[in-house]
N, C-alpha and C. Protein backbone atom coordinates (compact mmCIF):
# COMPACT_ATOMS: atom_id res chain seq x y z
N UNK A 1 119.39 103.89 126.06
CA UNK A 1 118.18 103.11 126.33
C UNK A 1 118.63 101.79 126.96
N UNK A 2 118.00 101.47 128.65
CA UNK A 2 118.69 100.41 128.42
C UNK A 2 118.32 99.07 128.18
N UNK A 3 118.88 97.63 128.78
CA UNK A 3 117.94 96.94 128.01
C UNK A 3 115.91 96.25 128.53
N UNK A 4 115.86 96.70 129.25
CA UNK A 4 114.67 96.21 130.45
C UNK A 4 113.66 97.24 129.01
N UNK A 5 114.10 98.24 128.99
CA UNK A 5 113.33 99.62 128.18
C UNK A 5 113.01 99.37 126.67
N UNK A 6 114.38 98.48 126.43
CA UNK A 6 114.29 97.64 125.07
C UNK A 6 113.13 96.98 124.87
N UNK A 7 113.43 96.09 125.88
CA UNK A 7 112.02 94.62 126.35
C UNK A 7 110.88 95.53 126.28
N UNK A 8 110.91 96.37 126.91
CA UNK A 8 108.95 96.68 126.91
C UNK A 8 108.56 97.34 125.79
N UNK A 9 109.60 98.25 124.78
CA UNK A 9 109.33 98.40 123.45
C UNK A 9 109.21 97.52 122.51
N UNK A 10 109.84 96.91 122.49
CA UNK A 10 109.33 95.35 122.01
C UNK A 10 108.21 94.45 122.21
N UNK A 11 107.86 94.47 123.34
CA UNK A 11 106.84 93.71 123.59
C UNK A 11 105.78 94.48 123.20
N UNK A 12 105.34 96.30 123.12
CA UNK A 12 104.54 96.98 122.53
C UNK A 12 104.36 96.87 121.07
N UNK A 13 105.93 96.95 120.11
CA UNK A 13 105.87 96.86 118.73
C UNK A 13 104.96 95.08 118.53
N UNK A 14 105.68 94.40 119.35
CA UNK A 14 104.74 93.21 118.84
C UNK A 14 103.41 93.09 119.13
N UNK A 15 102.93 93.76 119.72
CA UNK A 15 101.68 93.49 120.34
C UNK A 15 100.81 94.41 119.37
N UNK A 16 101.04 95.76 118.62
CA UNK A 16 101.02 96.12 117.61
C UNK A 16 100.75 95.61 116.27
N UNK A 17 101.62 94.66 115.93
CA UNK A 17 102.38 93.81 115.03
C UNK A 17 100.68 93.29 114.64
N UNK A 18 99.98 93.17 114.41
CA UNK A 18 98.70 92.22 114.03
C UNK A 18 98.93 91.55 112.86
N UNK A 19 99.74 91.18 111.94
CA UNK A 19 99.96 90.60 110.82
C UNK A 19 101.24 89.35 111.20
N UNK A 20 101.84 89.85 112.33
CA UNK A 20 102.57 88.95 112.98
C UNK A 20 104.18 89.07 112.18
N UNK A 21 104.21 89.56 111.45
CA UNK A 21 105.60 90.01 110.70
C UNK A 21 106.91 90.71 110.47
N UNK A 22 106.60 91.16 111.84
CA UNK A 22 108.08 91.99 112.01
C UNK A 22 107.75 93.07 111.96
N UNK A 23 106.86 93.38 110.99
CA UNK A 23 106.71 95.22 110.78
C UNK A 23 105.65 95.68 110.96
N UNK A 24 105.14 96.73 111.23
CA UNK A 24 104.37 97.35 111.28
C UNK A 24 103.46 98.48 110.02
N UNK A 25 102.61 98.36 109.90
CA UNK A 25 101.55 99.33 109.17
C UNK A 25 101.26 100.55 109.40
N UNK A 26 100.31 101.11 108.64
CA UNK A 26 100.00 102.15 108.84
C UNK A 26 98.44 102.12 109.41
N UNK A 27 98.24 101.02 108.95
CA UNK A 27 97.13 100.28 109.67
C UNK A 27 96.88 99.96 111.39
N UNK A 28 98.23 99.45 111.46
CA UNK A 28 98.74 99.05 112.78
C UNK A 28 98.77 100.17 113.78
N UNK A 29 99.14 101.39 113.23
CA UNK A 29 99.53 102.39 114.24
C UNK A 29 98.54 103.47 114.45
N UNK A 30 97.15 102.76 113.60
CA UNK A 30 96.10 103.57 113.34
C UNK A 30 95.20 103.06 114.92
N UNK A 31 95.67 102.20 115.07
CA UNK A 31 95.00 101.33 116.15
C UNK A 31 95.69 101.53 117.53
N UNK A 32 96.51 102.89 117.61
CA UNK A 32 96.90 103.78 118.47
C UNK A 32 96.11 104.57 119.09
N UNK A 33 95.01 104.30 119.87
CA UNK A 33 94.10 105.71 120.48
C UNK A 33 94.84 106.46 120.51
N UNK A 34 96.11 106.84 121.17
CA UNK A 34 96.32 108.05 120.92
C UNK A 34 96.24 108.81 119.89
N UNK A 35 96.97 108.16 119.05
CA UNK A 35 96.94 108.76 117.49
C UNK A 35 95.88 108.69 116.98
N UNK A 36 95.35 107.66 116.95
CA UNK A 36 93.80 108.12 116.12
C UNK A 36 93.10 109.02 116.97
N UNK A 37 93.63 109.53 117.88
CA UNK A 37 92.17 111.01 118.53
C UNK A 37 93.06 112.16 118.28
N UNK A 38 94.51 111.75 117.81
CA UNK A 38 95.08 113.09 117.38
C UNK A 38 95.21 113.66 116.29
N UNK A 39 94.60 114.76 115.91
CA UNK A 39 94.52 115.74 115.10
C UNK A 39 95.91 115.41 113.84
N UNK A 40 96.87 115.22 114.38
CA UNK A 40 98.23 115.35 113.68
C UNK A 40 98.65 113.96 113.66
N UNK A 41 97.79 113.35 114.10
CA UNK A 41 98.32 111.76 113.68
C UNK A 41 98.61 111.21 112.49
N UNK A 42 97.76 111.15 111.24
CA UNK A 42 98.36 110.64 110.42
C UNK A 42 99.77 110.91 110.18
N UNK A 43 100.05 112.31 110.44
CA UNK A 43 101.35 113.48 110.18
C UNK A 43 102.22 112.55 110.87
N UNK A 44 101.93 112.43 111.59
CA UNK A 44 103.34 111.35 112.92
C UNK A 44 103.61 110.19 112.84
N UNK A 45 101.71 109.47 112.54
CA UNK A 45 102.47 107.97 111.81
C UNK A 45 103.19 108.38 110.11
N UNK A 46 102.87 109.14 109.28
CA UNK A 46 103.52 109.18 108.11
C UNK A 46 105.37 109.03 108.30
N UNK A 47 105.45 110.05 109.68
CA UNK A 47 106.73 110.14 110.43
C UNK A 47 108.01 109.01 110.25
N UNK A 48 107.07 107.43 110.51
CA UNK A 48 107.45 106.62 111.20
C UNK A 48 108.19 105.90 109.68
N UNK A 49 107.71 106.22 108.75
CA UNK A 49 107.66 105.21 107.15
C UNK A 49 108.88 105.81 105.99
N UNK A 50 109.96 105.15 105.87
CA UNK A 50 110.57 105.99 104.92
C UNK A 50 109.89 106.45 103.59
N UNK A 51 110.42 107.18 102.89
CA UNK A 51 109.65 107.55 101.46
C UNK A 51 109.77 106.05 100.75
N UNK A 52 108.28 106.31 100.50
CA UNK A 52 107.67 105.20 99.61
C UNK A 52 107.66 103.91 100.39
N UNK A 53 107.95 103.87 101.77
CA UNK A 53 107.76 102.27 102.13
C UNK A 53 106.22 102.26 102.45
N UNK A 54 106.10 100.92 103.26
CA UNK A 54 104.78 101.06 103.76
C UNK A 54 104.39 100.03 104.99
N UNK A 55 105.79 99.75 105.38
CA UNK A 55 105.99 98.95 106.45
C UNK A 55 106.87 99.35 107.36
N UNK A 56 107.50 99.34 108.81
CA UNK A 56 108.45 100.13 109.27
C UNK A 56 109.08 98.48 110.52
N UNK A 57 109.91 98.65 110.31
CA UNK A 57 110.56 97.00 111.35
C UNK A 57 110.81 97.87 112.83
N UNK A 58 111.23 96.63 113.91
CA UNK A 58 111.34 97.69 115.26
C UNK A 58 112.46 98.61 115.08
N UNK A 59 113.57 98.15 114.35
CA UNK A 59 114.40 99.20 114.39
C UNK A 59 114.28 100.66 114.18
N UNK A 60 113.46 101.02 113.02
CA UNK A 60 112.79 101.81 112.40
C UNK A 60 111.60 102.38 113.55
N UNK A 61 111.19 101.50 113.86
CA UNK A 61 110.10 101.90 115.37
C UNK A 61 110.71 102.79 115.91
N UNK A 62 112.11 102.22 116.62
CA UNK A 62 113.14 102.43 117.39
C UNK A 62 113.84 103.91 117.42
N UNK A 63 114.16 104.15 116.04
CA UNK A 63 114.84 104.88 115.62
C UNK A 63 113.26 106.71 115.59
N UNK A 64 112.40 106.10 115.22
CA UNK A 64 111.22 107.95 114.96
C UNK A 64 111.17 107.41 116.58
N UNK A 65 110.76 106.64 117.55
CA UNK A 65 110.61 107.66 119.09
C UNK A 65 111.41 107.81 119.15
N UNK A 66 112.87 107.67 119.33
CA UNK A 66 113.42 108.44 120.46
C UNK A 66 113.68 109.99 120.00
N UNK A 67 113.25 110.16 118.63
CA UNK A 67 113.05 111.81 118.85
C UNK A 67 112.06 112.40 119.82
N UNK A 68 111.57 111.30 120.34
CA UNK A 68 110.22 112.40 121.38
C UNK A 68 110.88 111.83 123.24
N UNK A 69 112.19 111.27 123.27
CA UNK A 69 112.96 110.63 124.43
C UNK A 69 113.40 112.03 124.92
N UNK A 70 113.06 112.31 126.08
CA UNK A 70 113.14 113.34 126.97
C UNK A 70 114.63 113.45 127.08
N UNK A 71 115.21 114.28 126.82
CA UNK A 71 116.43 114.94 126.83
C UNK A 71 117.08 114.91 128.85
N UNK A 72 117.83 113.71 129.25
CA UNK A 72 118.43 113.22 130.63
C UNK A 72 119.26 114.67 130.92
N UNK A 73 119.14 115.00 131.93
CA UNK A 73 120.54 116.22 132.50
C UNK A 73 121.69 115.25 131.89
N UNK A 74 122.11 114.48 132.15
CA UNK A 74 123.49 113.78 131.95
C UNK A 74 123.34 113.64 130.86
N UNK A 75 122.86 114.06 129.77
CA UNK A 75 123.31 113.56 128.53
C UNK A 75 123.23 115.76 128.17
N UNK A 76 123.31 116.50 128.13
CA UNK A 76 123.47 117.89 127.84
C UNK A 76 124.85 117.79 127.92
N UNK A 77 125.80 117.09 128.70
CA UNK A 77 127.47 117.81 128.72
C UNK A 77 127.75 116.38 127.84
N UNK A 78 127.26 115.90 127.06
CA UNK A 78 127.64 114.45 126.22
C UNK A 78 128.88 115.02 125.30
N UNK A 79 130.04 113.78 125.05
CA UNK A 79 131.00 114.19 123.91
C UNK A 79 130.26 115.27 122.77
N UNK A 80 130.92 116.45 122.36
CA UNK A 80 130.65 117.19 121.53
C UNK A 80 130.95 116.37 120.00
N UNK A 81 131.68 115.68 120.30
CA UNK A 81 132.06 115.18 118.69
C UNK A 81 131.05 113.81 118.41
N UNK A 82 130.43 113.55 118.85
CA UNK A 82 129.95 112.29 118.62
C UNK A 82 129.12 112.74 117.71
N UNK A 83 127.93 111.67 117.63
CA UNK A 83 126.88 112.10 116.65
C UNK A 83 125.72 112.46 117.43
N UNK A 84 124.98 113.89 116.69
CA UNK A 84 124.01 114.13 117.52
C UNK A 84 122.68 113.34 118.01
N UNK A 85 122.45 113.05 118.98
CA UNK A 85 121.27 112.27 119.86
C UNK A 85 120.09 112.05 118.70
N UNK A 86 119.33 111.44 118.37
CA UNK A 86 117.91 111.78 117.57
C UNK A 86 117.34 112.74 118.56
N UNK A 87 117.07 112.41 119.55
CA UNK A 87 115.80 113.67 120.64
C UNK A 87 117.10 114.95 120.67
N UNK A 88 118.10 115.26 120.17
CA UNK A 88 118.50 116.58 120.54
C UNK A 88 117.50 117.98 119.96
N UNK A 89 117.62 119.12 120.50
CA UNK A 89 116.88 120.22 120.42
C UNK A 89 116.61 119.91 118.58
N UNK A 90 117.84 119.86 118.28
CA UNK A 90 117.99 120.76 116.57
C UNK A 90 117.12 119.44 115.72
N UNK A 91 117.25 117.84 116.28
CA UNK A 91 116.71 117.16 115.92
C UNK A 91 114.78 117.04 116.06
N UNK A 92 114.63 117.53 117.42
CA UNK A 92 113.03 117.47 117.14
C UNK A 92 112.54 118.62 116.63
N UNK A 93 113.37 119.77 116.73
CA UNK A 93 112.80 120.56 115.56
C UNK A 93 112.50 119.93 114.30
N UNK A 94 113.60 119.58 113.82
CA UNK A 94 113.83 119.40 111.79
C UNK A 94 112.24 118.24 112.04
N UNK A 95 112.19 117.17 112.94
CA UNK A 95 111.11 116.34 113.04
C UNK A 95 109.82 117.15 113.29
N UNK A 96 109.62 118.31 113.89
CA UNK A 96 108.38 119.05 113.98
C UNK A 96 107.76 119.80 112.73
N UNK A 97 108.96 120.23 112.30
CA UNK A 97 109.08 120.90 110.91
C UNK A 97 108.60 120.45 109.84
N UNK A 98 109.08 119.18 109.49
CA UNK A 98 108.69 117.71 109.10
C UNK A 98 107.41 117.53 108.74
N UNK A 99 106.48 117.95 109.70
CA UNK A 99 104.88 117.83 109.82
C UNK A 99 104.21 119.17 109.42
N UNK A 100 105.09 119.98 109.06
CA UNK A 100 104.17 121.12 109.11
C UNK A 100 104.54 121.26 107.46
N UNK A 101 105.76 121.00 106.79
CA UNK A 101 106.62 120.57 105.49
C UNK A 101 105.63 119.87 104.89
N UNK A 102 104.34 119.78 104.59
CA UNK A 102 103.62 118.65 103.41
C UNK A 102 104.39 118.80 102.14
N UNK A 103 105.02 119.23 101.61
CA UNK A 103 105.39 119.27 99.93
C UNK A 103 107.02 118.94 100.25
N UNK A 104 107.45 119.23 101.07
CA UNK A 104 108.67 118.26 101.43
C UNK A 104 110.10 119.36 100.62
N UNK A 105 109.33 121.10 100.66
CA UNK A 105 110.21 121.80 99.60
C UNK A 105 111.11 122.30 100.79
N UNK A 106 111.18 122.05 102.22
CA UNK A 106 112.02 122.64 102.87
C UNK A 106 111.58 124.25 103.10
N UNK A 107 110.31 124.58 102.60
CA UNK A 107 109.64 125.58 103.29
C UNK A 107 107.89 125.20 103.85
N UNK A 108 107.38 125.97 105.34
CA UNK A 108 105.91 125.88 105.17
C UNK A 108 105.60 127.13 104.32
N UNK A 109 104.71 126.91 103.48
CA UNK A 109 104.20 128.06 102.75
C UNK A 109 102.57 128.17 103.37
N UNK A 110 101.66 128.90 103.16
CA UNK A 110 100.68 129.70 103.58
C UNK A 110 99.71 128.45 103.91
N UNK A 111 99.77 128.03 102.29
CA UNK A 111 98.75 126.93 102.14
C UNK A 111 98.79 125.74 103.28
N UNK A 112 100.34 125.22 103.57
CA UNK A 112 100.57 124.21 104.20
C UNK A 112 100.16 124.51 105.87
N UNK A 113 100.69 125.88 106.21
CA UNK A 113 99.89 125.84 107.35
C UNK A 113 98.66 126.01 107.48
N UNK A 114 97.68 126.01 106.77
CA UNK A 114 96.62 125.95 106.58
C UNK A 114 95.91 124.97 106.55
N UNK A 115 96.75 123.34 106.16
CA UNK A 115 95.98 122.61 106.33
C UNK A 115 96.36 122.10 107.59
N UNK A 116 97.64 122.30 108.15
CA UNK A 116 97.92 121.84 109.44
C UNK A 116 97.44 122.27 110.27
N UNK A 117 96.64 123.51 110.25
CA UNK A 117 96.14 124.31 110.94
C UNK A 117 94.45 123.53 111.50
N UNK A 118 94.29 123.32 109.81
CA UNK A 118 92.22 123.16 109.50
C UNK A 118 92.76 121.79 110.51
N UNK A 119 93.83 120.90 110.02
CA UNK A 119 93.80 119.28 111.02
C UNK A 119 93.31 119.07 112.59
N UNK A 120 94.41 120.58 112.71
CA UNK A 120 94.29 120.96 114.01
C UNK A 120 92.98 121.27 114.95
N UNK A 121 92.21 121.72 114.13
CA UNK A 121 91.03 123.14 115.24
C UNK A 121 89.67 122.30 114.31
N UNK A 122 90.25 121.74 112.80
CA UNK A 122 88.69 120.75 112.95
C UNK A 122 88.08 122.04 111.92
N UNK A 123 86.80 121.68 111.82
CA UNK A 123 85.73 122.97 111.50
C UNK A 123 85.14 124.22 112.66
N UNK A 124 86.14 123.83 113.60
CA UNK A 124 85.87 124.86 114.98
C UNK A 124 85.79 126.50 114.18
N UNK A 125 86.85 126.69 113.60
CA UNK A 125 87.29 127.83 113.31
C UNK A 125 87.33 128.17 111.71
N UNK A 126 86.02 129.41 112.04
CA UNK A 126 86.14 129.84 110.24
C UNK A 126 87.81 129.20 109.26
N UNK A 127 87.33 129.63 107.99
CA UNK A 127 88.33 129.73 106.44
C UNK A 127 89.18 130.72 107.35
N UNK A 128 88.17 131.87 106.72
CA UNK A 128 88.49 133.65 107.15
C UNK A 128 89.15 133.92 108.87
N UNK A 129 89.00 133.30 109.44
CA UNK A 129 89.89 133.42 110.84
C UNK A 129 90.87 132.50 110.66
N UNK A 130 90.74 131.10 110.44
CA UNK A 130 92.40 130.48 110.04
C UNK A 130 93.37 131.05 109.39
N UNK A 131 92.84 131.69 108.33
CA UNK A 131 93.51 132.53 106.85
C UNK A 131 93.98 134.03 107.76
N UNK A 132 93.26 134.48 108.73
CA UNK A 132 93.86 135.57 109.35
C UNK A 132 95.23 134.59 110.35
N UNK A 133 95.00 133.65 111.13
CA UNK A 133 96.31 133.06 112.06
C UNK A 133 97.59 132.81 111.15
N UNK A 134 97.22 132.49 109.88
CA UNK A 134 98.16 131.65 109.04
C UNK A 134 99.13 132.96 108.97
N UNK A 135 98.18 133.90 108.40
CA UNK A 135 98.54 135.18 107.59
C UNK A 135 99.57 135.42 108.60
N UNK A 136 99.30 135.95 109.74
CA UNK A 136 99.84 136.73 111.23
C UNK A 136 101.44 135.74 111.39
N UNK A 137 101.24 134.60 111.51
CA UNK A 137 101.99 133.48 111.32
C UNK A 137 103.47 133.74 110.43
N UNK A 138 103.13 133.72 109.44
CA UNK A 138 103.92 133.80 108.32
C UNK A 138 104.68 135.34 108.99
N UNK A 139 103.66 136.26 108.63
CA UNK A 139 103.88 137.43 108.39
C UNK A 139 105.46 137.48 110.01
N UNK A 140 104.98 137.09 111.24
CA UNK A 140 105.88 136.86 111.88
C UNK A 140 107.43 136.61 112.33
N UNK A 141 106.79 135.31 111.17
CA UNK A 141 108.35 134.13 111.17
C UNK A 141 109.05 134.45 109.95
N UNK A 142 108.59 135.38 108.77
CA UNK A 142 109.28 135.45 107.65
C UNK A 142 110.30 136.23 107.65
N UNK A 143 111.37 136.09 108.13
CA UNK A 143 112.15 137.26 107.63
C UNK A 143 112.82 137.88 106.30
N UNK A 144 113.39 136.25 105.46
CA UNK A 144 113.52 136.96 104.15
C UNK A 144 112.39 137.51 103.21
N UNK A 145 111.39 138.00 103.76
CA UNK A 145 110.52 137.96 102.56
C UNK A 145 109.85 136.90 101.63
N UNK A 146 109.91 136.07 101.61
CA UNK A 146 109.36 135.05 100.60
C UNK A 146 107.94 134.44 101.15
N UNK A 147 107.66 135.11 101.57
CA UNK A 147 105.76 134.72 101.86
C UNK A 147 106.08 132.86 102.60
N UNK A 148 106.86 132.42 102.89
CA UNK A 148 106.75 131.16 103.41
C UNK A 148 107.74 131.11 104.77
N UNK A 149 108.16 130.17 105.43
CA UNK A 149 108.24 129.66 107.08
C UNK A 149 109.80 129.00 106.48
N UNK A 150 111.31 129.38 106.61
CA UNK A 150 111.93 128.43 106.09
C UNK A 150 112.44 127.53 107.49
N UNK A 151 113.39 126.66 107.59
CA UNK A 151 113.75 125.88 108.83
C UNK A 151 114.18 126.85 109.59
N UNK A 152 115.13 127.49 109.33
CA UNK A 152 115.93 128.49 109.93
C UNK A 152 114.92 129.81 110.66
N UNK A 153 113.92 130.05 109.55
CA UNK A 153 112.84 131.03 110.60
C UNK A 153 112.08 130.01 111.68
N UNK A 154 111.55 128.78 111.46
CA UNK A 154 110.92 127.88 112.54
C UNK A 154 111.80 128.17 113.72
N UNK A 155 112.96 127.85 113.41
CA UNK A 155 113.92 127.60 114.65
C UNK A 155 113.87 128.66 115.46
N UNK A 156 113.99 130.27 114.73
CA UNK A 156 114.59 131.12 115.12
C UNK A 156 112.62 131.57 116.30
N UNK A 157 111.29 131.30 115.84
CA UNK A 157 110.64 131.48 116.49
C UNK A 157 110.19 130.41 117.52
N UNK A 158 110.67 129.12 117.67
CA UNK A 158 110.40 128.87 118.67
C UNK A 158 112.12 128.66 119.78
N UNK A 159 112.73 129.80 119.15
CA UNK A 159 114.29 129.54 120.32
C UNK A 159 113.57 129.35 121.82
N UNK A 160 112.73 130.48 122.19
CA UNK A 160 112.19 130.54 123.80
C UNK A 160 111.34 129.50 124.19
N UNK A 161 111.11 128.73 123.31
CA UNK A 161 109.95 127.53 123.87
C UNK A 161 110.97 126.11 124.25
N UNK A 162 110.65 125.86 124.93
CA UNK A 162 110.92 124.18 125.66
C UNK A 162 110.56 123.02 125.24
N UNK A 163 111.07 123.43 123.25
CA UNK A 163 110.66 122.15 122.68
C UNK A 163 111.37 120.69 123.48
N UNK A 164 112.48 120.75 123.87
CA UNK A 164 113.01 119.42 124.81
C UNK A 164 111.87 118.66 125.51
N UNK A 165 111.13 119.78 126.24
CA UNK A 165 110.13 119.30 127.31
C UNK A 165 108.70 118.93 126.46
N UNK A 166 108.26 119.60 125.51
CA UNK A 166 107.18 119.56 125.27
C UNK A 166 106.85 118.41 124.28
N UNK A 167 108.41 118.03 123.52
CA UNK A 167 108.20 116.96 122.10
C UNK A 167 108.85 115.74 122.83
N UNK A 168 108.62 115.94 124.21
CA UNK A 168 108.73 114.17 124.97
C UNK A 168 107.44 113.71 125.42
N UNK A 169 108.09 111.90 125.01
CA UNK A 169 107.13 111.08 125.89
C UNK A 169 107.78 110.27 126.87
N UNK A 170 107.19 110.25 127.95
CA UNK A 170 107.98 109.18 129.07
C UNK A 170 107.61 107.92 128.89
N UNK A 171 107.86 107.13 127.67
CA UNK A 171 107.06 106.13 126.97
C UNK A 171 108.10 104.74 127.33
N UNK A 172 109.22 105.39 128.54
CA UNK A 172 110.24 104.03 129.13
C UNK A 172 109.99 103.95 130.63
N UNK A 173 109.21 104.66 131.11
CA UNK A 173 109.09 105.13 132.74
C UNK A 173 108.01 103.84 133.34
């Protein structure tokens, strides 16, 4: 990131900032049109807050986007030994996962996509037709048997999708 990209994230977190304090709310990020017209928003600002805080500083800002920082050609042949990128593939998975994880057991179970689901589509779509997607869902991605979604099945059903492309924002351009 370099530093010009710094400056204008900064100047966003502060402008944000309505308490004037360094950190940010949950309040603060509610006052995100984007996020407040998105379905999965609370899910994303929850994203931003370690367990149990309730404030997040820019670093912390800093640190939940660049999992959604568009993956550069020049950074794919990067040192293998270093530490992995936050926006790498395996990283915005575990972060997608994350949101769909409400009980935080390291599986989605039926219920959980269900409410991520109802967040999603609203009252558009019957109980009885969600409860059939969920079902189909599961039934899909489960391979050991255990009626729930573990990381390792997430991963393994979206290998063909272009999470790189799809879990970016060009939010430095």
């Amino acid at each position: 990131v370099s530093h010009s990209q710094i400056t204008r994230l900064y100047s966003r977190f502060t402008s944000l900032d309505k308490g004037e304090n360094g950190t940010l709310s949950r309040e603060d990020f509610q006052r995100i049109p984007e996020l407040a017209i998105n379905p999965l928003g609370d899910r994303i600002i929850n994203a931003f807050f370690p367990e149990g805080e309730d404030q997040v500083n820019f670093r912390g800002f800093m640190r939940t986007l660049a999992h959604f920082r568009p993956i550069e050609d020049n950074e794919k042949n990067k040192d293998q030994n270093g530490p992995e990128p936050l926006n790498s593939r395996s990283n915005k998975l575990h972060f997608a996962f994350r949101l769909y994880d409400l009980d935080k057991d390291d599986k989605i179970s039926r219920d959980e996509l269900l409410q991520v689901l109802r967040m999603m589509v609203g009252v558009n779509i019957s109980d009885e037709q969600l409860g059939s997607i969920a079902d189909r869902t599961i039934q899909e991605a489960d391979q050991d048997g255990d009626s729930a979604i573990s990381f390792a099945e997430f991963v393994k059903v979206l290998e063909k999708v272009d999470v790189e492309q799809k879990m970016s924002i060009r939010f430095l351009h």
